[in-house]
C-alpha atoms as a PDB file:
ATOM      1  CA  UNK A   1      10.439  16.220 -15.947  1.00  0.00           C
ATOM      2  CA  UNK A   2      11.153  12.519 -15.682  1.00  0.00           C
ATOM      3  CA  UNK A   3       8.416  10.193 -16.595  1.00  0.00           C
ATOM      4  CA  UNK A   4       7.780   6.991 -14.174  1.00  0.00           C
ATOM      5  CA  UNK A   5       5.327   4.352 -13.111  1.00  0.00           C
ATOM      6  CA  UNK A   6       4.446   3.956  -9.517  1.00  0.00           C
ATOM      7  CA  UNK A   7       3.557   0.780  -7.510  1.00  0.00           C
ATOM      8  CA  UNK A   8       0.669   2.156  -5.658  1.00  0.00           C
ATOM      9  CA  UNK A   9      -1.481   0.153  -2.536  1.00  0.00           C
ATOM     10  CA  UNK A  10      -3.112   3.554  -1.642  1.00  0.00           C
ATOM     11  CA  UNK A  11      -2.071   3.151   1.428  1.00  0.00           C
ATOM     12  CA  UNK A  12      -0.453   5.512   3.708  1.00  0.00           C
ATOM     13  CA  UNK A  13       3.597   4.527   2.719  1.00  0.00           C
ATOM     14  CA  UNK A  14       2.325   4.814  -1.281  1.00  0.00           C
ATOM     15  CA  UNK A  15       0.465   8.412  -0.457  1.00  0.00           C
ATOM     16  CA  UNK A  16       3.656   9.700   0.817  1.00  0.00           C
ATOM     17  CA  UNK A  17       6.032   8.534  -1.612  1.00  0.00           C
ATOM     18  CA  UNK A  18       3.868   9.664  -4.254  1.00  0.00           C
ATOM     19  CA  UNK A  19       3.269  13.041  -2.852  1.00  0.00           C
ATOM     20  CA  UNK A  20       7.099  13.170  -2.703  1.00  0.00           C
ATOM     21  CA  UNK A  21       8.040  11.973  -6.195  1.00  0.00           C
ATOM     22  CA  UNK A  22       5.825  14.465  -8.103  1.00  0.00           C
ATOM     23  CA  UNK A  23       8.046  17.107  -6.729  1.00  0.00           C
ATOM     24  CA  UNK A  24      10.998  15.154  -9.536  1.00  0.00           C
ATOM     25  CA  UNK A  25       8.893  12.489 -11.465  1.00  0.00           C
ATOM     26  CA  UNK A  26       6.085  13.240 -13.538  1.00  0.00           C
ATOM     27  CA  UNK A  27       3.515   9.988 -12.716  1.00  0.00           C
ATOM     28  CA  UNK A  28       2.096   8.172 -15.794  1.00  0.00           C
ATOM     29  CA  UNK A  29       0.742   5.685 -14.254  1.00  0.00           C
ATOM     30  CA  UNK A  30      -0.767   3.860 -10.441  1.00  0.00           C
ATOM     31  CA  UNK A  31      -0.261   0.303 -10.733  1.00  0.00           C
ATOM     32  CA  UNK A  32      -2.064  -2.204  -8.309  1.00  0.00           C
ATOM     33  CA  UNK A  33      -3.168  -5.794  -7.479  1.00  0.00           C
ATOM     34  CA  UNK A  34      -6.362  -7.102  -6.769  1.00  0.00           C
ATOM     35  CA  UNK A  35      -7.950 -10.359  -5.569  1.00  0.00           C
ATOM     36  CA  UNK A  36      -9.303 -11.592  -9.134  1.00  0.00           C
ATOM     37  CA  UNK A  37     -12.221 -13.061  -6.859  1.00  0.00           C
ATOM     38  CA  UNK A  38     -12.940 -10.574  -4.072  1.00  0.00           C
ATOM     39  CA  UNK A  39     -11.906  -7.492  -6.230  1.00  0.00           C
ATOM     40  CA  UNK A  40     -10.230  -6.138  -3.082  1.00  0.00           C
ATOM     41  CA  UNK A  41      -6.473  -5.473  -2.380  1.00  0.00           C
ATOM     42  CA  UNK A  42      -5.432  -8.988  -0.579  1.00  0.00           C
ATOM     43  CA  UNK A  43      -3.560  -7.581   2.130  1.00  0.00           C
ATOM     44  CA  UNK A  44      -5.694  -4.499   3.131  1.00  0.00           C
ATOM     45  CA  UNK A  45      -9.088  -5.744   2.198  1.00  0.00           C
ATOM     46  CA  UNK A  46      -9.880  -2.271   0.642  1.00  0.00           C
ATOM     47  CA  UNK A  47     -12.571  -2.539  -2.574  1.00  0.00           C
ATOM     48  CA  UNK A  48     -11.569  -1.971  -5.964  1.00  0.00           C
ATOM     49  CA  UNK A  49     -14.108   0.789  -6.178  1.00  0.00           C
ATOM     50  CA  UNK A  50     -12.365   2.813  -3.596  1.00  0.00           C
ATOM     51  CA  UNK A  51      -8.961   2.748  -5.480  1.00  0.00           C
ATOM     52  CA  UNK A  52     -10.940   4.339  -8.597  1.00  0.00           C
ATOM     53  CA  UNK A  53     -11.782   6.978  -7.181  1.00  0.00           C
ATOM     54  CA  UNK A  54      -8.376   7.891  -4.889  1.00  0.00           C
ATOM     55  CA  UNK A  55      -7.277   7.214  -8.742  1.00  0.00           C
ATOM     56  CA  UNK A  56      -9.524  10.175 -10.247  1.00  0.00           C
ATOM     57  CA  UNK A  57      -9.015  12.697  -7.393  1.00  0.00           C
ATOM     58  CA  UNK A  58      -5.015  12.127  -7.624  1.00  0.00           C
ATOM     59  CA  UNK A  59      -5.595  12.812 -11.114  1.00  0.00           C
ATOM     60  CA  UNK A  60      -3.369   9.405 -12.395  1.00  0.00           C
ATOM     61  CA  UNK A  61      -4.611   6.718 -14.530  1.00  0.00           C
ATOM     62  CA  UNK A  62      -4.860   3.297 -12.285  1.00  0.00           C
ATOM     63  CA  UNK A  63      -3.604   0.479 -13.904  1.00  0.00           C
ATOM     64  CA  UNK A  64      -4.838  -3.238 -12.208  1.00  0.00           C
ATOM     65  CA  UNK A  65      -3.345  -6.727 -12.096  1.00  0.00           C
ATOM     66  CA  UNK A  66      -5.772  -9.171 -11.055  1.00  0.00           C
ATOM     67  CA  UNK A  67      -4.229 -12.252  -9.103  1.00  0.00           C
ATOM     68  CA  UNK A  68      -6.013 -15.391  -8.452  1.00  0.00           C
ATOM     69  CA  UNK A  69      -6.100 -16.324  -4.159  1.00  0.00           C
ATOM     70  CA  UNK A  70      -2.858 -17.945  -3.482  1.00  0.00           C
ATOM     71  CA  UNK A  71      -0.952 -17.241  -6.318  1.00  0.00           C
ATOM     72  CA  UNK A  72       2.675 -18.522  -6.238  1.00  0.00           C
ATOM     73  CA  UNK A  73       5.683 -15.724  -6.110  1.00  0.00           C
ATOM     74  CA  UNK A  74       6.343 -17.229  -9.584  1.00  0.00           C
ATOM     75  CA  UNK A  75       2.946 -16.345 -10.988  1.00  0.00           C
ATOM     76  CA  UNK A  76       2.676 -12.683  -9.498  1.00  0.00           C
ATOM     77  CA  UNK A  77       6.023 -11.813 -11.150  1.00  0.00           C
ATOM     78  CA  UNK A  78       4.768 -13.466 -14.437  1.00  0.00           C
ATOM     79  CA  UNK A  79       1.781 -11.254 -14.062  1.00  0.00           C
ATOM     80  CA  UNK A  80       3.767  -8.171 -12.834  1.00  0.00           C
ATOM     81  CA  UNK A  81       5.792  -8.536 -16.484  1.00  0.00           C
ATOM     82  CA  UNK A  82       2.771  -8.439 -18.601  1.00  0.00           C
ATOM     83  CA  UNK A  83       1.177  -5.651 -17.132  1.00  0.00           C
ATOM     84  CA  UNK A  84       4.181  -3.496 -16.843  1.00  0.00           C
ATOM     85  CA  UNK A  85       5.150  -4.696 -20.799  1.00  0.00           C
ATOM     86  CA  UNK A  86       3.066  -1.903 -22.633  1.00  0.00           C
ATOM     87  CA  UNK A  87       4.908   0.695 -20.285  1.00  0.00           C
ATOM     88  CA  UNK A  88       8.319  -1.132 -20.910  1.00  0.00           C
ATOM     89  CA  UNK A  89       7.731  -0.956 -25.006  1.00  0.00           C
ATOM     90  CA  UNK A  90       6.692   2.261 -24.956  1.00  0.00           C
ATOM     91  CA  UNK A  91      10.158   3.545 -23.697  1.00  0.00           C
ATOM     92  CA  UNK A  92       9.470   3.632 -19.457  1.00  0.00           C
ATOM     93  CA  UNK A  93      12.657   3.116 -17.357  1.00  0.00           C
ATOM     94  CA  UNK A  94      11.611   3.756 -14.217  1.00  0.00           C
ATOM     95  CA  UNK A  95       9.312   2.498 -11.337  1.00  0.00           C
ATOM     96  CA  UNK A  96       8.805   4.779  -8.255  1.00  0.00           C
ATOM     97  CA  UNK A  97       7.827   2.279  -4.666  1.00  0.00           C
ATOM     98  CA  UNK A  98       7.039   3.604  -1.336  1.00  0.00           C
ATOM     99  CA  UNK A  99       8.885   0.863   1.273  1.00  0.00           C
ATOM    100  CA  UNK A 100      10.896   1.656   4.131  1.00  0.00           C
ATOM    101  CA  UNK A 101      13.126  -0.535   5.120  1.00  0.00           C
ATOM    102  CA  UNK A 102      13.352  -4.583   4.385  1.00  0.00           C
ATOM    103  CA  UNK A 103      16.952  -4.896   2.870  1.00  0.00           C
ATOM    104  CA  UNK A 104      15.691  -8.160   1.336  1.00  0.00           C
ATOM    105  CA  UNK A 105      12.454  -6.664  -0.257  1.00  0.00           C
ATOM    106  CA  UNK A 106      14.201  -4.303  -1.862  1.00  0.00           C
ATOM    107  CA  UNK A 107      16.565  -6.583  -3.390  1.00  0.00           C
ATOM    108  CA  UNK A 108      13.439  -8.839  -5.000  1.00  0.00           C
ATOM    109  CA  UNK A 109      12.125  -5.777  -6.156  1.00  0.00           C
ATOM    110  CA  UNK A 110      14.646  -4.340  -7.131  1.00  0.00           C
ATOM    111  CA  UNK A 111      16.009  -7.643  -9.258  1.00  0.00           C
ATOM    112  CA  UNK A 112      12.570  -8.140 -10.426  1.00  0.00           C
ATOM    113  CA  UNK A 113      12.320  -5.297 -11.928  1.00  0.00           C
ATOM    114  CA  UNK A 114      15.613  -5.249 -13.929  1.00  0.00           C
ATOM    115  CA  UNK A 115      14.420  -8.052 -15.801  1.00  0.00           C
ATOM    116  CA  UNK A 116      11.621  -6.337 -17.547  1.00  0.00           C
ATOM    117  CA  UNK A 117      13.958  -3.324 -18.147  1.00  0.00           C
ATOM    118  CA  UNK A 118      12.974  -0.804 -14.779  1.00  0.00           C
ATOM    119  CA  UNK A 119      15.160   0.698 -12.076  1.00  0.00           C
ATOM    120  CA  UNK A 120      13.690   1.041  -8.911  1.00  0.00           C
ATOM    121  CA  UNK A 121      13.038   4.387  -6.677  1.00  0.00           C
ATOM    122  CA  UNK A 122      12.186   4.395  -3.537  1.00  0.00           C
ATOM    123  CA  UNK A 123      11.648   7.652  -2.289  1.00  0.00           C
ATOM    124  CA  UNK A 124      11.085   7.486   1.544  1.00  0.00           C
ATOM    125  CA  UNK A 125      13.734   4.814   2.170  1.00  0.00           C
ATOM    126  CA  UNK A 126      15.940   4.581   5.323  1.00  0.00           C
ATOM    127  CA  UNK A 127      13.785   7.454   6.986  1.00  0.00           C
ATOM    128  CA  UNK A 128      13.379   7.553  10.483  1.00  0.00           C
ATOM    129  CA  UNK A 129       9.271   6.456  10.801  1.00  0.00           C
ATOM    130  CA  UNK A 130       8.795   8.205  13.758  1.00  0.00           C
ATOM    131  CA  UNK A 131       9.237  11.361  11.449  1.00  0.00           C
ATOM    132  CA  UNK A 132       7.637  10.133   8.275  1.00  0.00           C
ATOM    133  CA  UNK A 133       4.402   9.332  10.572  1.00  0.00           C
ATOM    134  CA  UNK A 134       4.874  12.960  11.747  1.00  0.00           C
ATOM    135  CA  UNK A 135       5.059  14.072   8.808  1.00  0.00           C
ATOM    136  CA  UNK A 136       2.382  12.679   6.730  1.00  0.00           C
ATOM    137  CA  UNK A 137      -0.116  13.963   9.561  1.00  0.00           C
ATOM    138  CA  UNK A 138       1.664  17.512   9.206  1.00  0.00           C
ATOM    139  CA  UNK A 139       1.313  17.162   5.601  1.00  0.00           C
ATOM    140  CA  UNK A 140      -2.563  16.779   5.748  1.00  0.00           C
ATOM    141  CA  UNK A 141      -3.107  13.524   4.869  1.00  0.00           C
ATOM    142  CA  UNK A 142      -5.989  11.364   6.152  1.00  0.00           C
ATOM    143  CA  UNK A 143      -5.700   8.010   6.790  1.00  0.00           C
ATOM    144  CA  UNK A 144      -7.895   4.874   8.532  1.00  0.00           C
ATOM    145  CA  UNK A 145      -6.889   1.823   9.433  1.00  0.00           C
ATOM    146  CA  UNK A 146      -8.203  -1.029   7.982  1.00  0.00           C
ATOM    147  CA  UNK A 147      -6.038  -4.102   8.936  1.00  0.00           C
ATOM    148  CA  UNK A 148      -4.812  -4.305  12.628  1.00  0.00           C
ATOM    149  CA  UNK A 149      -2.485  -7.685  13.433  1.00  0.00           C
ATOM    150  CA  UNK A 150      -3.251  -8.789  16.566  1.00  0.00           C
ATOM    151  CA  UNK A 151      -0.552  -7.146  18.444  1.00  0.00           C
ATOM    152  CA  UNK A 152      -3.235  -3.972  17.957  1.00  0.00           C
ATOM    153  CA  UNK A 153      -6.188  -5.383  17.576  1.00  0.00           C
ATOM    154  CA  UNK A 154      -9.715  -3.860  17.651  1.00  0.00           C
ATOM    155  CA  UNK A 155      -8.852  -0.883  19.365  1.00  0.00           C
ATOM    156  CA  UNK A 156      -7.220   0.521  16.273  1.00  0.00           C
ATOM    157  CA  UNK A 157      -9.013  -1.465  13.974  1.00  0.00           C
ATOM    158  CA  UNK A 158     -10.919   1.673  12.017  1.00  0.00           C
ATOM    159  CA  UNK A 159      -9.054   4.304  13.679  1.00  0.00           C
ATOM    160  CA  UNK A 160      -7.874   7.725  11.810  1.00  0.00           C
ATOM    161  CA  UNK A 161      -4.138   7.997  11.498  1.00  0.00           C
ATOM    162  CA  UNK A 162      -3.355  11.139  14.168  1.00  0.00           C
ATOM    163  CA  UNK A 163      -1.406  12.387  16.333  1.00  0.00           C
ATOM    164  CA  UNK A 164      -3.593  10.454  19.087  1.00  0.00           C
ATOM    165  CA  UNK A 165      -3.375   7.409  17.240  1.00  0.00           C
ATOM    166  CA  UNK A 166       0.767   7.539  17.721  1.00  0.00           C
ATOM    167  CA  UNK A 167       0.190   8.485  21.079  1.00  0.00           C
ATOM    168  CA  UNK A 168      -1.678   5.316  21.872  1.00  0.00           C
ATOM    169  CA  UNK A 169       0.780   2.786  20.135  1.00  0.00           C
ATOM    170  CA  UNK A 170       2.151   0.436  22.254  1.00  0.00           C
ATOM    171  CA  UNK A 171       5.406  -0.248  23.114  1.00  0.00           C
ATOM    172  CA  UNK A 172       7.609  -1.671  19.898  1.00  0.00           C
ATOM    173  CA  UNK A 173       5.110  -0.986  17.426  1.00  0.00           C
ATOM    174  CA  UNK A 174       6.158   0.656  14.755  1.00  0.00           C
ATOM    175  CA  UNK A 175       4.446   3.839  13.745  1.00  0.00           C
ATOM    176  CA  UNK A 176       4.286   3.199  10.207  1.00  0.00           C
ATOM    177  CA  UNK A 177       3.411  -0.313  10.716  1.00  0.00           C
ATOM    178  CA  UNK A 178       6.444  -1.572   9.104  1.00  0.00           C
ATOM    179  CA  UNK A 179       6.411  -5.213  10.395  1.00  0.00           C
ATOM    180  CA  UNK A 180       3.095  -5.570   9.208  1.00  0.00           C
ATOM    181  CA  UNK A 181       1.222  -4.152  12.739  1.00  0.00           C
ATOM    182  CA  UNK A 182      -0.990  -2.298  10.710  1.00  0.00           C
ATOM    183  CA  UNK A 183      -2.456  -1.182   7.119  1.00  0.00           C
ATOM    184  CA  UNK A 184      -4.360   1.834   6.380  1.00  0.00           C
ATOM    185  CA  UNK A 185      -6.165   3.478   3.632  1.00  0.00           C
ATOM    186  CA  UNK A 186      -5.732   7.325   2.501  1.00  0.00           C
ATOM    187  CA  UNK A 187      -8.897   9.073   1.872  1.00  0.00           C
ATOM    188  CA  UNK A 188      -7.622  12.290   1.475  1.00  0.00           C
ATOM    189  CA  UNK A 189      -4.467  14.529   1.490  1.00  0.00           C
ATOM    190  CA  UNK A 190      -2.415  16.803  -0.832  1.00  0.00           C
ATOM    191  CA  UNK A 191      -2.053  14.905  -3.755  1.00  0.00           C
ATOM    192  CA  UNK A 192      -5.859  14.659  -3.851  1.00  0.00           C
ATOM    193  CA  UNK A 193      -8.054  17.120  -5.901  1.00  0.00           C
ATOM    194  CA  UNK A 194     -10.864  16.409  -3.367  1.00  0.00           C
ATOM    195  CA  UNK A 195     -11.748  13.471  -0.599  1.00  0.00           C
ATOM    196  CA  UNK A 196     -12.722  10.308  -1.305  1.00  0.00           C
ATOM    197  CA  UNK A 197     -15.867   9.487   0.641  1.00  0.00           C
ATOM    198  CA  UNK A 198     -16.840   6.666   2.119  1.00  0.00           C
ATOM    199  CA  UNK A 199     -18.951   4.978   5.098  1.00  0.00           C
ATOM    200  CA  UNK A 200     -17.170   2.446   7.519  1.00  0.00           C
ATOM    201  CA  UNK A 201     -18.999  -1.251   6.938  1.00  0.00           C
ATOM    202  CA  UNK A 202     -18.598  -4.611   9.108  1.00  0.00           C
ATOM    203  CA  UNK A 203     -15.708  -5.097  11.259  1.00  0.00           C
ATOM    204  CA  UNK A 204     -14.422  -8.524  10.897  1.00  0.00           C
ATOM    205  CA  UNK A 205     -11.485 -11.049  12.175  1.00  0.00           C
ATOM    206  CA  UNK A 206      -9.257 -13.610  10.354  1.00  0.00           C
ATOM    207  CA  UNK A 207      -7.895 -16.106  11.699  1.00  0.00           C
ATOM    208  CA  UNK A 208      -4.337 -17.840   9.346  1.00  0.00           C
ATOM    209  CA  UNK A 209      -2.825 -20.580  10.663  1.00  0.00           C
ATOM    210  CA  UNK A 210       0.831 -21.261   8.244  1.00  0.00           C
ATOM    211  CA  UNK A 211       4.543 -22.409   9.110  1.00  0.00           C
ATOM    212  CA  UNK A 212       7.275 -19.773   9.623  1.00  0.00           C
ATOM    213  CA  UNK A 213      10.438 -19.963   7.946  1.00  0.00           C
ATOM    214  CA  UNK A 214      12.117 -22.974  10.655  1.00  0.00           C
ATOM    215  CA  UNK A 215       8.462 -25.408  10.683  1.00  0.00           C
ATOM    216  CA  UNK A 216       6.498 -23.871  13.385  1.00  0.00           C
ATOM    217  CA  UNK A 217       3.173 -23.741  13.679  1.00  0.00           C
ATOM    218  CA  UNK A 218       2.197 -19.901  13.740  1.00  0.00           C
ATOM    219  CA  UNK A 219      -1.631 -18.827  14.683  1.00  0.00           C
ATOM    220  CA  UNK A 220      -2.500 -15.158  13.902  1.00  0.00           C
ATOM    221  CA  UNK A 221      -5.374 -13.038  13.751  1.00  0.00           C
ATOM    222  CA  UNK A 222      -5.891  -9.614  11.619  1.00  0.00           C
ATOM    223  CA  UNK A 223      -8.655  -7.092  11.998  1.00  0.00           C
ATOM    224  CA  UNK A 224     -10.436  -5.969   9.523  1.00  0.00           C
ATOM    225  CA  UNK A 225     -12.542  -2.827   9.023  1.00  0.00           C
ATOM    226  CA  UNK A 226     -14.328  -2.879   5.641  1.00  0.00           C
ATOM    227  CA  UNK A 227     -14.720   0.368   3.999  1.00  0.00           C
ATOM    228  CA  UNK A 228     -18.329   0.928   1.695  1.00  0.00           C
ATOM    229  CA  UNK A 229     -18.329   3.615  -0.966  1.00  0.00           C
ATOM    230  CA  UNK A 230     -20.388   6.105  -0.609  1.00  0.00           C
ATOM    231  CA  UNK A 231     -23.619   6.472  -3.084  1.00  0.00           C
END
């Protein structure tokens, strides 16, 4: 079987690919980002602790990059090459991803990659999201929601990924929260030897204020639900 690394934000898009690349790749490694402060995943929130242990019940060693708040594109991809280096040397080709769609992402990853000496795999790309939601759920994987966008806000801030849940989503939304509506964490599934427990904490909002790409001023808010370990 194949060997490969796999970007991995244990969310719901990197459960699924995952669960669908060990049916051709054999996984050496999870590799992840973390706030080197907060010791969190920036753009989900979810602890570092958490990601251990989805880590140990897939059974796949996690491997961490630790980025200071803010850092530039420039020093994540300097950052991205030393980490992936050791896999590089020791004869790894290939880097398994779980996006959807984004032409453009794809290209920077894709580009990115090739400079350190990996070709990209993106197993659920170009599929209809309507029927990758449907399918994860069918699969038996468990998700919750821990970053709504305002466009969702508290009502499905700490909601469980269901068929109720895609029910409920409004008009436009996209059920896999592929223009950032939404991120989740998966707690449990097929690719998982047992659950991952956990209590739901504080529910918080964050408020960003930034430019968009022609100079206008954009105000946005994002729910958070924190997830605690459990003892």
């Amino acid at each position: 079987m194949k060997k490969a690394l796999f970007q991995w934000s244990g969310g719901k898009d990197s459960s699924f690919a995952l669960f669908k690349a060990l049916k051709e790749w054999e996984i050496k490694g999870l590799l992840t980002s973390l706030s080197a402060e907060y010791k969190r995943i920036s753009m989900h929130g979810v602890r570092e602790e958490l990601l251990d242990k989805q880590a140990e019940s897939i059974g796949i060693p996690l491997h961490k990059m630790y980025l200071e708040e803010d850092s530039s594109h420039d020093t994540y991809d300097r950052e991205l090459a030393k980490s992936l280096a050791p896999f590089v040397d020791a004869g790894m080709k290939d880097l398994v991803l779980g996006d959807i769609f984004l032409e453009d992402l794809r290209q920077y990853r894709e580009d990115k990659m090739a400079k350190v000496g990996l070709k990209c795999h993106f197993p659920l790309w170009g599929g209809d999201t309507h029927k990758l939601f449907k399918e994860f759920v069918e699969a038996g994987f468990k998700a919750i929601v821990v970053a709504a966008n305002d466009n969702l806000g508290e009502k499905f801030n700490g909601r469980v990924l269901d068929m109720n849940f895609y029910n409920d989503l409004p008009e436009g939304v996209d059920p896999c929260g592929e223009n950032g509506e939404f991120h989740t964490f998966v707690y449990d599934g097929p690719i998982f030897s047992e659950p991952v427990d956990f209590t739901v904490g504080t529910k918080t909002i964050r408020e960003y204020n930034y430019k968009d790409a022609d100079g206008n001023d954009i105000n946005s808010k994002v729910h958070f639900c924190d997830l605690v370990p459990a003892e």
